[in-house]
Protein backbone atom coordinates (compact mmCIF):
# COMPACT_ATOMS: atom_id res chain seq x y z
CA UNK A 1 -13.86 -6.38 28.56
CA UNK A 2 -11.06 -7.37 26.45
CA UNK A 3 -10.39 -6.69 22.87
CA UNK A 4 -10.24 -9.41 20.27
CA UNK A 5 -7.14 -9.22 17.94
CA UNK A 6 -9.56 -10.50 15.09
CA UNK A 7 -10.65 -8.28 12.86
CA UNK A 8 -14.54 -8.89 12.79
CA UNK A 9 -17.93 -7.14 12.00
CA UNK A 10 -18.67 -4.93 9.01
CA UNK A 11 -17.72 -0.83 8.71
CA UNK A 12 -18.71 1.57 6.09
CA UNK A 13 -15.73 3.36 4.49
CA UNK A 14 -15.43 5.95 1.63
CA UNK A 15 -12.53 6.35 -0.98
CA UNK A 16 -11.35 9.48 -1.98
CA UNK A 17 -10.49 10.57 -5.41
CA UNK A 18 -6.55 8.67 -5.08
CA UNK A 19 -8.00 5.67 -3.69
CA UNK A 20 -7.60 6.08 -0.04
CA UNK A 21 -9.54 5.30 3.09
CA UNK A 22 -9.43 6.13 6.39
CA UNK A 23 -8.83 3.12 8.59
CA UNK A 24 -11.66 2.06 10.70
CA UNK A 25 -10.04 2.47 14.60
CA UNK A 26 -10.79 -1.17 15.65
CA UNK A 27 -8.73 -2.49 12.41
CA UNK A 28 -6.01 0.15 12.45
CA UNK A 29 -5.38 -0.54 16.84
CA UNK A 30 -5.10 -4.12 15.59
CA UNK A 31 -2.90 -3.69 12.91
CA UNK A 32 -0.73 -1.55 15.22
CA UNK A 33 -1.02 -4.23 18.02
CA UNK A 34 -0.35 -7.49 16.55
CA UNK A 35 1.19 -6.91 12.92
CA UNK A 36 2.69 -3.77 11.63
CA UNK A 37 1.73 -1.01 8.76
CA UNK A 38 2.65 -3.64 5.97
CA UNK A 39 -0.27 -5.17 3.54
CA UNK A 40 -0.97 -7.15 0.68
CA UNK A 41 -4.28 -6.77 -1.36
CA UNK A 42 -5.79 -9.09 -3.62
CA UNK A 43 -8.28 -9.07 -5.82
CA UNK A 44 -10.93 -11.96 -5.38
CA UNK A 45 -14.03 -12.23 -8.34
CA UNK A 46 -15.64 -8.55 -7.45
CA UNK A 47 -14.24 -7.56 -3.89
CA UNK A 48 -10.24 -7.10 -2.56
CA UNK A 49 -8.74 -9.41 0.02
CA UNK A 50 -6.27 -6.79 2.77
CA UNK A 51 -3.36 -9.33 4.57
CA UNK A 52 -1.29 -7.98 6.71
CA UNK A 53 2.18 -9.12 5.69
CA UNK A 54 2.40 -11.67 8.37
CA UNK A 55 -0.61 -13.29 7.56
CA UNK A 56 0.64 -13.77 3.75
CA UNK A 57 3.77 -14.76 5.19
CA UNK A 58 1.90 -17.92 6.63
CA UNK A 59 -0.04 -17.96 3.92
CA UNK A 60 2.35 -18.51 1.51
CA UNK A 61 4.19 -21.26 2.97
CA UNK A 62 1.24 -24.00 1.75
CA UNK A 63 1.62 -22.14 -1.79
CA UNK A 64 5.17 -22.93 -1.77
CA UNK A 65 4.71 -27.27 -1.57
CA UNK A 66 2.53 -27.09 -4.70
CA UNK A 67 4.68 -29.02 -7.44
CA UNK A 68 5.74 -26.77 -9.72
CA UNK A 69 4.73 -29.07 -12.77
CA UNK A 70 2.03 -30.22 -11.11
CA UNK A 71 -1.43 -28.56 -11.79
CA UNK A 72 -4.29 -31.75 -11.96
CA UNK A 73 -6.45 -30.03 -9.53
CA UNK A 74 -6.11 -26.57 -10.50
CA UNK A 75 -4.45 -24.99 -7.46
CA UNK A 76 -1.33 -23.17 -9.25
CA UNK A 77 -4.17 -21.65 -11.80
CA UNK A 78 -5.77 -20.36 -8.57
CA UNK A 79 -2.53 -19.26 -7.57
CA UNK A 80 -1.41 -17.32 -10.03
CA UNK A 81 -4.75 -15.31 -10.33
CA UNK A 82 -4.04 -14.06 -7.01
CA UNK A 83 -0.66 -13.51 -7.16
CA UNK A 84 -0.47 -11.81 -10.84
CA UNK A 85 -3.56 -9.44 -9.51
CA UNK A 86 -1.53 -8.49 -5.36
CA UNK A 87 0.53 -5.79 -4.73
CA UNK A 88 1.78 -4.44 -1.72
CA UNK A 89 1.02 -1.19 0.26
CA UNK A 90 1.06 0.54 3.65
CA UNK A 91 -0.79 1.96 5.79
CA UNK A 92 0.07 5.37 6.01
CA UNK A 93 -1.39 7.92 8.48
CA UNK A 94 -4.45 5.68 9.43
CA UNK A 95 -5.24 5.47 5.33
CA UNK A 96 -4.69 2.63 2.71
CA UNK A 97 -4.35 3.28 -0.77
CA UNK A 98 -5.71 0.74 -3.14
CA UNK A 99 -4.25 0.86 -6.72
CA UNK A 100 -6.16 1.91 -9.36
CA UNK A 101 -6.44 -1.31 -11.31
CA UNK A 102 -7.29 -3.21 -8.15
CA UNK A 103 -10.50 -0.65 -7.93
CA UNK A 104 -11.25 -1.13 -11.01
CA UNK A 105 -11.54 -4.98 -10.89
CA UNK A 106 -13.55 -4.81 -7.56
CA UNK A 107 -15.71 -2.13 -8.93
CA UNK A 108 -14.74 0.29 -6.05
CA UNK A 109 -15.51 4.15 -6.87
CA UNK A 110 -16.61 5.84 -3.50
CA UNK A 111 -19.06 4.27 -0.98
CA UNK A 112 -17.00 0.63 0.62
CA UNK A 113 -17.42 -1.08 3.62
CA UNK A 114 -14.59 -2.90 5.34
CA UNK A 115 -15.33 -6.71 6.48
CA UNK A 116 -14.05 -8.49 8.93
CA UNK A 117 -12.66 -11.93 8.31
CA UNK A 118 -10.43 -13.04 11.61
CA UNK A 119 -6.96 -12.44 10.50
CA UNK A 120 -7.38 -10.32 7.23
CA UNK A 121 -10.16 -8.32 6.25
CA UNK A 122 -12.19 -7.40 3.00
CA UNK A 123 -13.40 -4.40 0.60
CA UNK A 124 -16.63 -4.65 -1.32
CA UNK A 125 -18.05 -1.83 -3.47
CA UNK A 126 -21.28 -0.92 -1.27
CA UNK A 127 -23.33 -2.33 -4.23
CA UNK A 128 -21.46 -5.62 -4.37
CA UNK A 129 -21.82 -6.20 -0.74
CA UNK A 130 -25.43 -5.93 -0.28
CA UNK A 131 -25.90 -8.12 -3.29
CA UNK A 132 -23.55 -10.93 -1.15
CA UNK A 133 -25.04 -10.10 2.29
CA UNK A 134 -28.79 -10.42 1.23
């Protein structure tokens, strides 16, 4: 059978006191395979959006043709939520570290779970995701 390199289905994690997690296997082979240790997090409404730098890369290439004193439909306000709220990390011995503030705004203490989402993935507070998932 072969392995996808999307990053798909939904995996329980738990933060320790700093922040950290332990990197589900599946993600962190991935991560190794087709990208490198290199992230960027950002926080969404109540949950944190993990890129790996490639991904933002890309990403950030339709950010860039917005006009700069253009903002009739909103998009650079979008922007700029997500890009005054990222910061940038690495994976480090199979663990991430989210930032402090970041947990704080996604209402992360201990219990997580890691989502899947093709070519980044996502971290909900346990609470938070069952409320989404239903």
């Amino acid at each position: 059978m072969m392995e996808s390199d999307d990053f798909l289905g939904t995996t329980p994690v738990i933060l320790d006191d700093k922040g950290r997690f332990n990197v589900p296997s599946r993600i962190k082979s991935i991560l190794d395979r087709k990208y490198n240790s290199n992230l960027i997090i950002c926080v969404k409404e109540n949950y944190l959006i993990i890129s790996p730098q490639n991904e933002w890369i890309e990403s950030k290439k339709d950010w860039e043709k917005l006009n700069t004193f253009d903002d009739d439909d909103g998009k650079r306000k979008k922007m700029r939520k997500v890009l005054s709220r990222a910061s940038e990390c690495q994976m480090k011995s199979g663990k991430i570290l989210i930032p402090a503030n970041q947990r704080k705004d996604a209402g992360l203490v201990k219990e997580a779970v890691l989502v899947g989402m093709s070519n980044t993935f996502e971290i909900w507070s346990k609470e938070q995701w069952e409320k989404e998932s239903g």
